[in-house]
PDB file of N, CA and C in Angstrom:
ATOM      1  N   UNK A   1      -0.570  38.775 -17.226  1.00  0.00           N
ATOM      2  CA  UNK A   1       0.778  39.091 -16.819  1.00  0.00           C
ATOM      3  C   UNK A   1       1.011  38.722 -15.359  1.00  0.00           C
ATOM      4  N   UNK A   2       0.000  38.815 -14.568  1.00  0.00           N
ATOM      5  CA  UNK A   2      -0.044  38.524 -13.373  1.00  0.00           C
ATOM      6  C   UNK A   2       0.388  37.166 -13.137  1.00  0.00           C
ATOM      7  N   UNK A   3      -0.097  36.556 -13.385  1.00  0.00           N
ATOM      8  CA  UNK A   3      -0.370  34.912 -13.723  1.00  0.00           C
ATOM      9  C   UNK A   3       1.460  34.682 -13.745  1.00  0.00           C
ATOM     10  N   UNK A   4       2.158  34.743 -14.832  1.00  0.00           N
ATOM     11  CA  UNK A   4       3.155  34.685 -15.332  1.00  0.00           C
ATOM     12  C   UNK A   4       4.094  35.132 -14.082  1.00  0.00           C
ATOM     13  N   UNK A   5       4.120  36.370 -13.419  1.00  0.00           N
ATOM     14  CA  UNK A   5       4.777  36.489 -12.973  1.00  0.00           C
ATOM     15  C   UNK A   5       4.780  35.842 -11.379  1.00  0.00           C
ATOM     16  N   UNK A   6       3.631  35.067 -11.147  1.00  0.00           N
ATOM     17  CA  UNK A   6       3.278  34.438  -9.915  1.00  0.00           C
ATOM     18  C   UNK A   6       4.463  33.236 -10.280  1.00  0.00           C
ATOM     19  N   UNK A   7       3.879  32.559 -11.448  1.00  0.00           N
ATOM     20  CA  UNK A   7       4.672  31.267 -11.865  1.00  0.00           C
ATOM     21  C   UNK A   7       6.501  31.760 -11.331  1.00  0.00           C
ATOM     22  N   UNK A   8       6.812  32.316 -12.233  1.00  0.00           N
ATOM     23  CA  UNK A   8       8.545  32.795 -11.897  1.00  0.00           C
ATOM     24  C   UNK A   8       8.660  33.126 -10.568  1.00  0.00           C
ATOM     25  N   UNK A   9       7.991  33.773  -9.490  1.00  0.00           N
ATOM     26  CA  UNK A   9       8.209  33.899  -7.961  1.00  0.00           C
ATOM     27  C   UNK A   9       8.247  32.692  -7.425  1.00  0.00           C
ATOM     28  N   UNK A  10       6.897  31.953  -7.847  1.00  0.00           N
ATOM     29  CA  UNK A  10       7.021  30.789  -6.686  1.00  0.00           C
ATOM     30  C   UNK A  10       8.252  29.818  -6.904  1.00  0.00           C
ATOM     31  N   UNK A  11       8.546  29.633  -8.119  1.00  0.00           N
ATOM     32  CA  UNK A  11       9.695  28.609  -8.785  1.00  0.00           C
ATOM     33  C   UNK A  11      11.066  29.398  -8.063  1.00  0.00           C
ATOM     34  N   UNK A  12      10.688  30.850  -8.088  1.00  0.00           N
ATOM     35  CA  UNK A  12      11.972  31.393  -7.689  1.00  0.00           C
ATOM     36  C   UNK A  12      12.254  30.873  -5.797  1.00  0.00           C
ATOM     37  N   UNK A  13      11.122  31.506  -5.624  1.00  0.00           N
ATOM     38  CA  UNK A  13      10.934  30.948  -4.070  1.00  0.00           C
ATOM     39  C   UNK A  13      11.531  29.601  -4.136  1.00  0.00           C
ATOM     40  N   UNK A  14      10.907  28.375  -4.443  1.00  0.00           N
ATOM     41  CA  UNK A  14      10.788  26.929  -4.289  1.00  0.00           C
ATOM     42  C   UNK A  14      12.527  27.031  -4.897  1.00  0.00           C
ATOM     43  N   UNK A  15      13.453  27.202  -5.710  1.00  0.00           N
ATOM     44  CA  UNK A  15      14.751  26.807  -6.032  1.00  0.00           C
ATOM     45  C   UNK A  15      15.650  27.702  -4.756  1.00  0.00           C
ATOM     46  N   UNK A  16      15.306  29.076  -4.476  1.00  0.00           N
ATOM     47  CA  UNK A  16      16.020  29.517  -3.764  1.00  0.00           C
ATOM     48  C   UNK A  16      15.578  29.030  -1.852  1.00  0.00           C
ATOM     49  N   UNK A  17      14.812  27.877  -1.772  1.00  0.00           N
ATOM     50  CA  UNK A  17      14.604  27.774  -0.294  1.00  0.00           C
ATOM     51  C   UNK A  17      15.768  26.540   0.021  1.00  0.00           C
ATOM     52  N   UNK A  18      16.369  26.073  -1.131  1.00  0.00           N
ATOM     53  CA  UNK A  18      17.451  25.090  -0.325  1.00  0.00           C
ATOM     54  C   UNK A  18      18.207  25.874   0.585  1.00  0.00           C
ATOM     55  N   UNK A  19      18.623  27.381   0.641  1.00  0.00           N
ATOM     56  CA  UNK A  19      19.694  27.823   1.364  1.00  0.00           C
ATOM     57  C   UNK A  19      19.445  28.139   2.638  1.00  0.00           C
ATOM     58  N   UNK A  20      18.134  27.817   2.952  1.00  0.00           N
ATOM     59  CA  UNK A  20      17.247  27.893   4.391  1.00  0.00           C
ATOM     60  C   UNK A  20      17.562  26.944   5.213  1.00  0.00           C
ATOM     61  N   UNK A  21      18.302  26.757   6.188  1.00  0.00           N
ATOM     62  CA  UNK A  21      18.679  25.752   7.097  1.00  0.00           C
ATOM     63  C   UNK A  21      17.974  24.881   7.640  1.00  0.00           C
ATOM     64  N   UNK A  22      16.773  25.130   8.730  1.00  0.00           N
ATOM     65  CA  UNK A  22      16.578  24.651   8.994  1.00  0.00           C
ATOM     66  C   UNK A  22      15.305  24.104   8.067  1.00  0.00           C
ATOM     67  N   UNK A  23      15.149  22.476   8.732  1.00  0.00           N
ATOM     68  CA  UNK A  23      14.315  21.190   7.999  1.00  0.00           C
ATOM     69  C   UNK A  23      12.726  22.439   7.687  1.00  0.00           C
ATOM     70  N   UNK A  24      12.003  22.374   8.781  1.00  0.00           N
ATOM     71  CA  UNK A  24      10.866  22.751   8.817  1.00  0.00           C
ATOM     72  C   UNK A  24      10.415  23.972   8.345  1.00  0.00           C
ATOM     73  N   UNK A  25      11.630  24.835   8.200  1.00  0.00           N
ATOM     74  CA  UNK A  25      11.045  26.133   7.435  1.00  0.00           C
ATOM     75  C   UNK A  25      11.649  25.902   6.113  1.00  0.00           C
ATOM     76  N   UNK A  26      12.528  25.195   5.753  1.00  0.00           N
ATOM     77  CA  UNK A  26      12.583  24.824   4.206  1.00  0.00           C
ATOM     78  C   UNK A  26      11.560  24.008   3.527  1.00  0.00           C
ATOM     79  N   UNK A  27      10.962  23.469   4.154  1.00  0.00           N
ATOM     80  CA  UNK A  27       9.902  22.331   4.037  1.00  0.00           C
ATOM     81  C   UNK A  27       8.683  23.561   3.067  1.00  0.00           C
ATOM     82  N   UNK A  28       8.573  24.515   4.523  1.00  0.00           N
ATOM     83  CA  UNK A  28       7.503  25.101   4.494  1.00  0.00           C
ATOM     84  C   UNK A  28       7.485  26.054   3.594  1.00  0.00           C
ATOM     85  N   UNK A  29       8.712  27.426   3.377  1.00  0.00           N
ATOM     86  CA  UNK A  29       9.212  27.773   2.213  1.00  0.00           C
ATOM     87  C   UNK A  29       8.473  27.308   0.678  1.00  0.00           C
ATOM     88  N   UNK A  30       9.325  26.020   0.780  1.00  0.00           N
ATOM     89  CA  UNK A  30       9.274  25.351  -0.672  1.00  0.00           C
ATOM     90  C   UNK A  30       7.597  25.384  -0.818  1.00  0.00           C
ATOM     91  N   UNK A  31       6.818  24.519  -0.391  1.00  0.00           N
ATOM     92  CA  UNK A  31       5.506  24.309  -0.225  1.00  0.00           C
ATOM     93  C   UNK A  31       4.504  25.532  -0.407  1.00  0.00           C
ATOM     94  N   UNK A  32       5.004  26.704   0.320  1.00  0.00           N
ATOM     95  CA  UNK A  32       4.300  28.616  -0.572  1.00  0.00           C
ATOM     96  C   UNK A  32       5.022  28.994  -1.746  1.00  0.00           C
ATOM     97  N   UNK A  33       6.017  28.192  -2.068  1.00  0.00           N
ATOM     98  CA  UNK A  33       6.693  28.859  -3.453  1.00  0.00           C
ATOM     99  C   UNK A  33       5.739  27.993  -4.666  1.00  0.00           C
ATOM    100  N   UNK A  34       5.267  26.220  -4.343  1.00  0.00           N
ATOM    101  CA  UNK A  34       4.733  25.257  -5.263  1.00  0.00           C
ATOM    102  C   UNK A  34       3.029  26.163  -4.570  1.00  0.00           C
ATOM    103  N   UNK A  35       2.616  26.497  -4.091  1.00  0.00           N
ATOM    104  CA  UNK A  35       1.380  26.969  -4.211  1.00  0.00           C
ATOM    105  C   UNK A  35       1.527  28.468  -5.273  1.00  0.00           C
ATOM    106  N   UNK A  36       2.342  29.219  -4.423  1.00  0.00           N
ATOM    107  CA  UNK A  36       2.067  30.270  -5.396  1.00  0.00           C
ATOM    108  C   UNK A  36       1.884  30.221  -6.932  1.00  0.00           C
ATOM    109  N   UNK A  37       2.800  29.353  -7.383  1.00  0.00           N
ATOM    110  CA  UNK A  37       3.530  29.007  -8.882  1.00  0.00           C
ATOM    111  C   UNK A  37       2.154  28.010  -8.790  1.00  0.00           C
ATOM    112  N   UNK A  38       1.396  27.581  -8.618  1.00  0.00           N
ATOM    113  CA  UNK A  38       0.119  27.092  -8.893  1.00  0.00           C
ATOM    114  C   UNK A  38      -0.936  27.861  -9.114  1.00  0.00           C
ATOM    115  N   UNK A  39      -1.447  28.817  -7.864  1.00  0.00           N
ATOM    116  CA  UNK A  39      -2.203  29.956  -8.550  1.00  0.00           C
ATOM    117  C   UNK A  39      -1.886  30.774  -9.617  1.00  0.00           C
ATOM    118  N   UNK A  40      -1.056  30.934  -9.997  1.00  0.00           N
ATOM    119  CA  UNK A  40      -0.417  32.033 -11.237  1.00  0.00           C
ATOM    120  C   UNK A  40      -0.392  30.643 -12.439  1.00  0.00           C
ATOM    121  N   UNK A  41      -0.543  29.590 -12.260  1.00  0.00           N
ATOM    122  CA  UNK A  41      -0.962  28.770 -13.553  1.00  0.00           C
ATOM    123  C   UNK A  41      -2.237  28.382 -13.935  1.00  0.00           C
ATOM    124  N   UNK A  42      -3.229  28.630 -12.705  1.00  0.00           N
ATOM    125  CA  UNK A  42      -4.601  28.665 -12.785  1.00  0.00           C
ATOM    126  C   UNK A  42      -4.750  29.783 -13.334  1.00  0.00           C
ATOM    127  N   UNK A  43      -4.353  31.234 -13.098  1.00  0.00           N
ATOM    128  CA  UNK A  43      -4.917  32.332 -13.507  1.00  0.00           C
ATOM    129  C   UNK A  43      -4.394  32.407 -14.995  1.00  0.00           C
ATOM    130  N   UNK A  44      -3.705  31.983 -15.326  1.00  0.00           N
ATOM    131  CA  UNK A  44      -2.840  31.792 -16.670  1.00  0.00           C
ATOM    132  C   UNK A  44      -4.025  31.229 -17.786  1.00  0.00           C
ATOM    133  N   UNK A  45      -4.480  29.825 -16.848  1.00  0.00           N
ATOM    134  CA  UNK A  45      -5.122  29.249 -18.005  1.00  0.00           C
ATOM    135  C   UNK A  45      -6.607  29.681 -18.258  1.00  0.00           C
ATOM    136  N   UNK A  46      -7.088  30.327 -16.849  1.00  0.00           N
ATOM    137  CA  UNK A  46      -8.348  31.113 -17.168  1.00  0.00           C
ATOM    138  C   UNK A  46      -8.368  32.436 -17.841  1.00  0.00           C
ATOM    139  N   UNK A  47      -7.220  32.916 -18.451  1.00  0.00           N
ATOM    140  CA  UNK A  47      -6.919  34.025 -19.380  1.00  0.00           C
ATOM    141  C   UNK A  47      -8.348  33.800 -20.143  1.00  0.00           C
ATOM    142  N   UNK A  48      -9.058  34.270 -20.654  1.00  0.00           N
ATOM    143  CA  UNK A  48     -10.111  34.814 -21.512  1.00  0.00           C
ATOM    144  C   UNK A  48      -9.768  34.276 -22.861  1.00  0.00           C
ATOM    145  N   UNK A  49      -8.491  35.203 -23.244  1.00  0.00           N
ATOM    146  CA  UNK A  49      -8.087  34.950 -24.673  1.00  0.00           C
ATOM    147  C   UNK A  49      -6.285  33.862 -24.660  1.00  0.00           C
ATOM    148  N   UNK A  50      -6.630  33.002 -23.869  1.00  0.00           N
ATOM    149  CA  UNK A  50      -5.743  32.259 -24.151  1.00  0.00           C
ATOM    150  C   UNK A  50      -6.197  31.138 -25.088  1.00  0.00           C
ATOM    151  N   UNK A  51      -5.302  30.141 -25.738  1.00  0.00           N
ATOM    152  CA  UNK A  51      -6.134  29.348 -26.141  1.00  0.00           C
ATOM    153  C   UNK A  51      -6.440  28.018 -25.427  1.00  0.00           C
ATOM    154  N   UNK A  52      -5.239  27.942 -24.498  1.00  0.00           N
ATOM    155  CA  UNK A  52      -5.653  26.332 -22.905  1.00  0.00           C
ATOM    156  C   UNK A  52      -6.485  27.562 -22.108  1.00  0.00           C
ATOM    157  N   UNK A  53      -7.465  26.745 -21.915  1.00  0.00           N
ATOM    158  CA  UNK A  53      -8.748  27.322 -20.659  1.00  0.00           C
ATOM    159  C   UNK A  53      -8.976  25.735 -20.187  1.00  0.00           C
ATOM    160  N   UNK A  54      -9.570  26.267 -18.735  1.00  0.00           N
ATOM    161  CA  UNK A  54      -9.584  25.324 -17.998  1.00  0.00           C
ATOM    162  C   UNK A  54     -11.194  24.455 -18.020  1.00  0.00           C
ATOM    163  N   UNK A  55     -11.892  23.418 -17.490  1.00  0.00           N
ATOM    164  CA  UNK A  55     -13.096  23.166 -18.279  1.00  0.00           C
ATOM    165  C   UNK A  55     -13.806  24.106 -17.176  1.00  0.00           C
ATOM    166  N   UNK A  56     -15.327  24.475 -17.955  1.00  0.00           N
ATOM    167  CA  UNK A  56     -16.308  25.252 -17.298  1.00  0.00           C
ATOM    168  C   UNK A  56     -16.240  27.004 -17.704  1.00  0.00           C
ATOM    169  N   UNK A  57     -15.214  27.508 -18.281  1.00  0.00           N
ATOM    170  CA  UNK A  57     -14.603  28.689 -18.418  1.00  0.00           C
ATOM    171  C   UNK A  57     -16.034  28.931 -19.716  1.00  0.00           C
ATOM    172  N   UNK A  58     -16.639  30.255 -19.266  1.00  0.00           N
ATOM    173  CA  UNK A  58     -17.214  30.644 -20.090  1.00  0.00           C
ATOM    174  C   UNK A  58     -18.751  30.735 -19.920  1.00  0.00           C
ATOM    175  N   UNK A  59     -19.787  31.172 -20.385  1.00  0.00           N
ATOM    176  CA  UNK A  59     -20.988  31.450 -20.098  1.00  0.00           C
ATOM    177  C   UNK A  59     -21.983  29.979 -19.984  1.00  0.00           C
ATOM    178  N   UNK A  60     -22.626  29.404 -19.037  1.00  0.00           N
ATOM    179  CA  UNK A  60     -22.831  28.201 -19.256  1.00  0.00           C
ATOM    180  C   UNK A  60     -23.874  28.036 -20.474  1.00  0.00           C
ATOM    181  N   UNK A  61     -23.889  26.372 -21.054  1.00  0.00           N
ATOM    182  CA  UNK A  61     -24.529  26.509 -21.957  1.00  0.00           C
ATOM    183  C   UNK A  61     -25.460  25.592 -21.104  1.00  0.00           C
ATOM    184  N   UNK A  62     -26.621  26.328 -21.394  1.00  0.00           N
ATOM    185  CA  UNK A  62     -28.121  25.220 -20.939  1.00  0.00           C
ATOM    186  C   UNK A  62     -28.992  25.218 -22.385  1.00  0.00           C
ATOM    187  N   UNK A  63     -29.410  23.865 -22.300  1.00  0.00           N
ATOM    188  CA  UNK A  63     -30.028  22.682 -23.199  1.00  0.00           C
ATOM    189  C   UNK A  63     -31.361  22.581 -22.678  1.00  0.00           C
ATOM    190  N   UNK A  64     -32.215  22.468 -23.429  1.00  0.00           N
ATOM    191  CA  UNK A  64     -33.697  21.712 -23.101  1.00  0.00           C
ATOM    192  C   UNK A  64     -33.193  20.429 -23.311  1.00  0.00           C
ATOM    193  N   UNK A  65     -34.184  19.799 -22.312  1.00  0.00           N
ATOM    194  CA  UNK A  65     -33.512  18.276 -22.177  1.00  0.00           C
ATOM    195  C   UNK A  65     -34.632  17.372 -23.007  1.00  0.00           C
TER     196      UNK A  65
END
């Protein structure tokens, strides 16, 4: 749930920073709204019981070679 609701902040952030005037803090704005809404899609896909997982997710498997 966490995950999910990171995604909708940062998107919210990143659409609502056009009304920020100036260049450099809209810049910068936008840029923590596309990170946030990135971590909350990483944590999304490392859900346990989702069925997209990301590669490596899970107990490693070791092989005799």
């Amino acid at each position: 749930m966490a995950g999910w609701a990171l995604i909708v902040l940062g998107l919210a952030v990143f659409v609502l920073a056009v009304r920020i005037g100036g260049r450099g803090a809209r810049g910068a704005t936008q840029g923590a709204g596309v990170l946030v809404a990135a971590i909350g899609a990483i944590l999304v896909l490392r859900r346990p019981g989702s069925s997209l997982h990301l590669p490596g997710y899970g107990p490693r498997q070791w092989r005799q070679p």
